[in-house]
Protein backbone atom coordinates (compact mmCIF):
# COMPACT_ATOMS: atom_id res chain seq x y z
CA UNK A 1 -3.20 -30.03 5.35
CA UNK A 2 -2.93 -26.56 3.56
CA UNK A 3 -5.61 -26.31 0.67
CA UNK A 4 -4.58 -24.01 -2.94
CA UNK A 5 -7.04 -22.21 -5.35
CA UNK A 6 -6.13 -21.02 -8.57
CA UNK A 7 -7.77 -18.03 -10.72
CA UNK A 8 -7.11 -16.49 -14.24
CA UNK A 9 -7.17 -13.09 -12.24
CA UNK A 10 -7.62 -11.21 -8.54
CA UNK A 11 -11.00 -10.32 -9.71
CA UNK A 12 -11.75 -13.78 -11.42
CA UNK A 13 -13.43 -16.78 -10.15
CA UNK A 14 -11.50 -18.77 -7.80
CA UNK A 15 -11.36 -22.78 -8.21
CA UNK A 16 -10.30 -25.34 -5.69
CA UNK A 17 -6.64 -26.83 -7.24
CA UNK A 18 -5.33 -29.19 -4.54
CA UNK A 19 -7.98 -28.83 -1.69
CA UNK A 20 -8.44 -32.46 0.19
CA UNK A 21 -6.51 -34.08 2.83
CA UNK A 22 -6.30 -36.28 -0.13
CA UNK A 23 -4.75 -34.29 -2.49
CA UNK A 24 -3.40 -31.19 -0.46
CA UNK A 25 -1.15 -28.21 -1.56
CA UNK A 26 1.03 -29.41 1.11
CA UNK A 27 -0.04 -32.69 3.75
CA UNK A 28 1.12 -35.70 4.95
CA UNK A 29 0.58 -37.14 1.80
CA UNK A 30 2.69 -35.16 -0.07
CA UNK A 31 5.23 -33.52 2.18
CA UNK A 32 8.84 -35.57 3.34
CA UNK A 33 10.97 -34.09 5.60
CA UNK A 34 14.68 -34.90 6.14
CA UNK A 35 15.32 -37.10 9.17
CA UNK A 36 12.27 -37.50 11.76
CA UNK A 37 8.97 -34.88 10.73
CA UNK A 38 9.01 -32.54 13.47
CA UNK A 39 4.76 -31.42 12.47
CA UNK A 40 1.70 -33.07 10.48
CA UNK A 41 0.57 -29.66 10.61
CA UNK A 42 1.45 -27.46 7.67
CA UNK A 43 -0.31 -23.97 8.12
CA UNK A 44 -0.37 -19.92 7.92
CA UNK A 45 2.19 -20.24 5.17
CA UNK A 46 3.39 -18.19 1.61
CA UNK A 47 4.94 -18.64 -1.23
CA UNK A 48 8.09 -17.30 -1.69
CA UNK A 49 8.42 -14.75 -4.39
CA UNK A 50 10.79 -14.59 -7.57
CA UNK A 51 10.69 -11.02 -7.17
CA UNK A 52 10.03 -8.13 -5.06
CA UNK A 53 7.83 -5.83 -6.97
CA UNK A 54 3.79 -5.58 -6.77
CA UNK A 55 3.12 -8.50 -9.54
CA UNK A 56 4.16 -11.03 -7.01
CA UNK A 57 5.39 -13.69 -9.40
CA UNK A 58 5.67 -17.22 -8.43
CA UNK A 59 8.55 -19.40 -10.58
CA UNK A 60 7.50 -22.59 -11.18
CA UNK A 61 11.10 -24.00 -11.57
CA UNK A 62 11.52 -23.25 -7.45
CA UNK A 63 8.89 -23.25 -5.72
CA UNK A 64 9.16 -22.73 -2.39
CA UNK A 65 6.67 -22.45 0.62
CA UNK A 66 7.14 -20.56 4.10
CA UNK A 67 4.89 -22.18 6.20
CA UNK A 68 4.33 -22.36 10.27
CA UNK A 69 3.90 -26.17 12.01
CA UNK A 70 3.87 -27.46 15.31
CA UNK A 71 4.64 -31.02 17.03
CA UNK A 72 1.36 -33.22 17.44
CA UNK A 73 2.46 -33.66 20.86
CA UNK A 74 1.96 -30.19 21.60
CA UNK A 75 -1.01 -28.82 23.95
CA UNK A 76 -2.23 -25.45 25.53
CA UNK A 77 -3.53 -22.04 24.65
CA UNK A 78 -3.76 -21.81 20.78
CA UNK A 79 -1.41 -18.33 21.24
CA UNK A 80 1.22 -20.34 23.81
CA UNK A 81 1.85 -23.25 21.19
CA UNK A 82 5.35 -23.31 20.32
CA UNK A 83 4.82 -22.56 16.33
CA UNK A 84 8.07 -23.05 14.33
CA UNK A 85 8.58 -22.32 11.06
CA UNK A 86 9.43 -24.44 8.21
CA UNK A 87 10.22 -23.97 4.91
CA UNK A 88 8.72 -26.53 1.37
CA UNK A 89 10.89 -26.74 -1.25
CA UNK A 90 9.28 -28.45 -4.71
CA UNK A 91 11.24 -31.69 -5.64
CA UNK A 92 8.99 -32.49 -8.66
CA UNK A 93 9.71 -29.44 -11.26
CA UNK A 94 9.44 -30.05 -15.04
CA UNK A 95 11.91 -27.46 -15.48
């Protein structure tokens, strides 16, 4: 599962937001996939960005996640694992 903090700045203190397997960011509780889930493993991800200058502004009316996963079948050197990369869309927005 892929754990989420949340501060009032860079500088601030930083709070757990969705941090169990429980109650992820993004996990097997929370995550559906179209057709048969190709991972359980949702990690080494980022959120993609309304815009591209330095403020790095999320929009909470699309969120979407980049995010690497790999089959639970697969086995071997941590570097040789055949990563893919997947992409979380929200389906819940109160916009």
């Amino acid at each position: 599962y892929f754990r989420s903090w949340t501060s009032t700045s860079l500088t601030g203190t930083w709070s757990t937001y969705a941090a169990t397997m429980t109650n992820p960011f993004a996990g097997a509780t929370n995550v559906a996939f179209t057709g048969t889930p190709w991972t359980d493993d949702i990690s080494h991800g980022e959120m993609i960005r309304t815009n591209v200058d330095q403020t790095m502004t999320i929009s909470p009316c699309n969120m979407r996640y980049l995010y690497q996963g790999i089959s639970p079948s697969a086995t071997g050197d941590y570097n040789a694992l055949p990563w893919r990369i997947g992409l979380l869309t929200a389906t819940n927005s109160p916009c």
